[in-house]
N, C-alpha and C. Protein backbone atom coordinates (compact mmCIF):
# COMPACT_ATOMS: atom_id res chain seq x y z
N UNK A 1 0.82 -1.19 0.00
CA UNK A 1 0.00 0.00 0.00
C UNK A 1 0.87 1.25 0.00
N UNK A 2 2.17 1.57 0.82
CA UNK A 2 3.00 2.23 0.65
C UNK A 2 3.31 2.69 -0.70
N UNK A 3 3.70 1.90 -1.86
CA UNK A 3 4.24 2.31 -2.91
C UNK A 3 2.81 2.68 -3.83
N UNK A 4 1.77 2.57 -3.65
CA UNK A 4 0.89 3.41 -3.57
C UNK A 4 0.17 4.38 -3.34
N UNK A 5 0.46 5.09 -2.38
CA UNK A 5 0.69 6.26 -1.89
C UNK A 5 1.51 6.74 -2.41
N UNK A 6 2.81 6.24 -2.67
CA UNK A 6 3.62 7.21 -2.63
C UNK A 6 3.61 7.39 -4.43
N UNK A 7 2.91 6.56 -5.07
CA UNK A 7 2.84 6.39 -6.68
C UNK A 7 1.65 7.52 -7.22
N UNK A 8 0.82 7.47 -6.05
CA UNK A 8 0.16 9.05 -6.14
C UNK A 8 0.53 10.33 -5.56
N UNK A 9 1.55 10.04 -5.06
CA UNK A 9 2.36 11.21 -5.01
C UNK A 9 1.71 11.67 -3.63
N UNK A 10 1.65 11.14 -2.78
CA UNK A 10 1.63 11.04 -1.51
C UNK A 10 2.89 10.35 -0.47
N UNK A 11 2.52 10.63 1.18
CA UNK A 11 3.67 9.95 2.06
C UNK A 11 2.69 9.33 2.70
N UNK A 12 3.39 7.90 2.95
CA UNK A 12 2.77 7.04 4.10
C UNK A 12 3.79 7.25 5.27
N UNK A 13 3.00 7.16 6.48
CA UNK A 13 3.45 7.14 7.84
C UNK A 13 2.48 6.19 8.56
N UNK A 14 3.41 5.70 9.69
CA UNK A 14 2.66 4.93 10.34
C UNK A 14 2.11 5.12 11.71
N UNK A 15 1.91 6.61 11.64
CA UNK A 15 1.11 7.75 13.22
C UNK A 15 -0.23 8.51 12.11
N UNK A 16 -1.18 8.36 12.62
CA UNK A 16 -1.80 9.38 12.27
C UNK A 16 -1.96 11.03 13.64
N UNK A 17 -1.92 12.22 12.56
CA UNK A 17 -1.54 13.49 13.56
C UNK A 17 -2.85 14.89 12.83
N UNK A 18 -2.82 15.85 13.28
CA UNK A 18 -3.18 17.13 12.47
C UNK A 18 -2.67 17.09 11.32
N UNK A 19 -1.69 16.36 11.19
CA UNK A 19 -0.77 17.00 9.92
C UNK A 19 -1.43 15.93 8.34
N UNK A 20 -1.96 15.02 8.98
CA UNK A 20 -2.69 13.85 8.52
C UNK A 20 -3.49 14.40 7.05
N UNK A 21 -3.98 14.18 5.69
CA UNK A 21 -5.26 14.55 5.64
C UNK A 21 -5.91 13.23 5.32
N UNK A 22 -4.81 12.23 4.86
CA UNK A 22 -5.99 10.97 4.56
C UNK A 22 -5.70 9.72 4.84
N UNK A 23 -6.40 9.41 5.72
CA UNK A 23 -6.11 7.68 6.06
C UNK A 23 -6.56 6.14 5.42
N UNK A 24 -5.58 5.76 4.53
CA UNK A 24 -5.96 4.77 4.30
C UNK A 24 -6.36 3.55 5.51
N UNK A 25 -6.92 3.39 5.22
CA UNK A 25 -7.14 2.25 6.88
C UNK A 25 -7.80 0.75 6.33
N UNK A 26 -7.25 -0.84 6.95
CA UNK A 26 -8.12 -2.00 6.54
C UNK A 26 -9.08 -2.08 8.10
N UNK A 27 -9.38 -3.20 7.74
CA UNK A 27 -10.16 -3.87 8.73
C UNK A 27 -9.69 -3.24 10.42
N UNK A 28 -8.42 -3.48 10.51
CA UNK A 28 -7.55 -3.51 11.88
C UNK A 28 -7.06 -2.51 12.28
N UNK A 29 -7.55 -1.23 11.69
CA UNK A 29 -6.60 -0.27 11.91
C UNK A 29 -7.37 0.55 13.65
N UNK A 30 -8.43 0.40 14.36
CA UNK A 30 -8.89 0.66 15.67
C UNK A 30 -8.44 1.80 15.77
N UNK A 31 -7.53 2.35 16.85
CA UNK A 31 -7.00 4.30 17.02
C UNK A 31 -6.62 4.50 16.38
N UNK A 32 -5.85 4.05 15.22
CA UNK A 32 -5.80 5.30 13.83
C UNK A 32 -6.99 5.73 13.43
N UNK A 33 -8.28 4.98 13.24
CA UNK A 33 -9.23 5.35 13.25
C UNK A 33 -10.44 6.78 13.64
N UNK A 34 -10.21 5.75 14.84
CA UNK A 34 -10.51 6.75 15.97
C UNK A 34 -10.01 8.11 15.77
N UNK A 35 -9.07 8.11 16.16
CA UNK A 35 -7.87 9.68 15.82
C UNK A 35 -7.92 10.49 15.05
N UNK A 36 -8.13 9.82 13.68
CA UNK A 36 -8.66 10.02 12.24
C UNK A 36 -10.22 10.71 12.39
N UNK A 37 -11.22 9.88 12.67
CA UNK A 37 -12.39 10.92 12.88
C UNK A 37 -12.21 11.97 13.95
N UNK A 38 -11.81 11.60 15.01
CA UNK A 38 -11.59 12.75 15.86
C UNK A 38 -11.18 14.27 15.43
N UNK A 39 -9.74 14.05 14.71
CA UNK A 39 -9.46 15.26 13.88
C UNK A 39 -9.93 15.41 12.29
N UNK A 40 -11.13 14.96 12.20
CA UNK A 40 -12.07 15.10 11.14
C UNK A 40 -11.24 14.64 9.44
N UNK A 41 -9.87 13.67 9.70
CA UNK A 41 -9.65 13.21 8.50
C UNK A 41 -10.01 12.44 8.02
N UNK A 42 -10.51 12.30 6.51
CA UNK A 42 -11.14 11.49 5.60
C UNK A 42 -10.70 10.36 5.73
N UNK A 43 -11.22 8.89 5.79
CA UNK A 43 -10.89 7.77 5.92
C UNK A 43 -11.20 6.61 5.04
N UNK A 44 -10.37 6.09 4.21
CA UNK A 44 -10.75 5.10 2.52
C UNK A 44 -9.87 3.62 2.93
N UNK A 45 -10.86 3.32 2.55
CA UNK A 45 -10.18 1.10 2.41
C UNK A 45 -9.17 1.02 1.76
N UNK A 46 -8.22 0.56 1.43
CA UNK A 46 -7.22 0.25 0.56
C UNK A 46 -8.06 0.16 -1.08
N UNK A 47 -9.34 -0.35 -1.18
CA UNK A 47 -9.55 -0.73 -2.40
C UNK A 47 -10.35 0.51 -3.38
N UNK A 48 -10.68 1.86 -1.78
CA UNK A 48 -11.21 2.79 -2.05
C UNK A 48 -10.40 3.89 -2.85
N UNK A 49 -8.97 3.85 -2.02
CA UNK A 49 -8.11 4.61 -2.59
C UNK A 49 -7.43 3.87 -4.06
N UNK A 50 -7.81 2.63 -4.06
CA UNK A 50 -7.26 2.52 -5.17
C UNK A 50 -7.35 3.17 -6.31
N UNK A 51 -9.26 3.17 -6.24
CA UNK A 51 -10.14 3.31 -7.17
C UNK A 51 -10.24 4.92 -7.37
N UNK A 52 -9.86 5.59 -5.88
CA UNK A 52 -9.30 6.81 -6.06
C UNK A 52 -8.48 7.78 -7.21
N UNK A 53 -7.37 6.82 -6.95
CA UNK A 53 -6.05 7.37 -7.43
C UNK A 53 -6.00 6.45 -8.79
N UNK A 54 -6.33 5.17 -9.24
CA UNK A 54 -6.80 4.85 -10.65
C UNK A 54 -5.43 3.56 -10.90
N UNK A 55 -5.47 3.56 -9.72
CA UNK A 55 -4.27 2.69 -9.69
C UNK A 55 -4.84 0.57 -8.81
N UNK A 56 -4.49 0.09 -9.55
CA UNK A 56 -5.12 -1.28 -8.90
C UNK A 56 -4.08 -1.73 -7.87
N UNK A 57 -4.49 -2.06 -6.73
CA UNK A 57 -3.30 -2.62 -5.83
C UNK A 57 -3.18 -4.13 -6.22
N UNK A 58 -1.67 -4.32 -5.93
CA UNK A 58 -1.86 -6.32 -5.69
C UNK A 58 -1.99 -6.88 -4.92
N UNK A 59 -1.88 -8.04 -4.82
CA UNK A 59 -2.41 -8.75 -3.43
C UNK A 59 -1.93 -8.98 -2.49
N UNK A 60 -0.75 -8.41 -2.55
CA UNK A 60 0.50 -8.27 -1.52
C UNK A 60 0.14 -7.10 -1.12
N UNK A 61 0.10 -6.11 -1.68
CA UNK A 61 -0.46 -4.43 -0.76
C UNK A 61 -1.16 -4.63 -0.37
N UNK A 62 -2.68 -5.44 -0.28
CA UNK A 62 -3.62 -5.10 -0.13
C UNK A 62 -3.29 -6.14 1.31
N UNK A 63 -2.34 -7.16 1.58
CA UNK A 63 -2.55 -7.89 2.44
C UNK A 63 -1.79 -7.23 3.68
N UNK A 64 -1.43 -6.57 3.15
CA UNK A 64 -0.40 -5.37 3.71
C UNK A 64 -0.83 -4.56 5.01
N UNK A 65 -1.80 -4.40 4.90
CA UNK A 65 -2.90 -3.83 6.18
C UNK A 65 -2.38 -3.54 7.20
């Protein structure tokens, strides 16, 4: 999922902060979550952002979670 992000010309980190604006998140992600609505950032599935950014993940990113 990383080289996805970063293939749309984005940074992955593994804190979400203020500085945040979009969280990819799977199933497991619990207080990133949380944190994420709290400071009102947008929150997409791995398969959401895919479809986002126009890019298909493989099945290794996506297991990636």
């Amino acid at each position: 999922m990383n080289e996805l992000i970063e293939r749309a010309g984005g940074k992955a980190s593994s804190s979400v902060s203020k500085r945040t604006t979009l969280l990819v998140a799977g199933e497991k992600a619990g207080s990133k979550c949380t944190k994420a609505e709290e400071l009102g950032i947008r929150i997409l599935a791995p398969e959401e952002f895919a479809a986002l950014t126009g890019f298909l993940p493989t099945a290794q990113a996506v297991s990636d979670e």
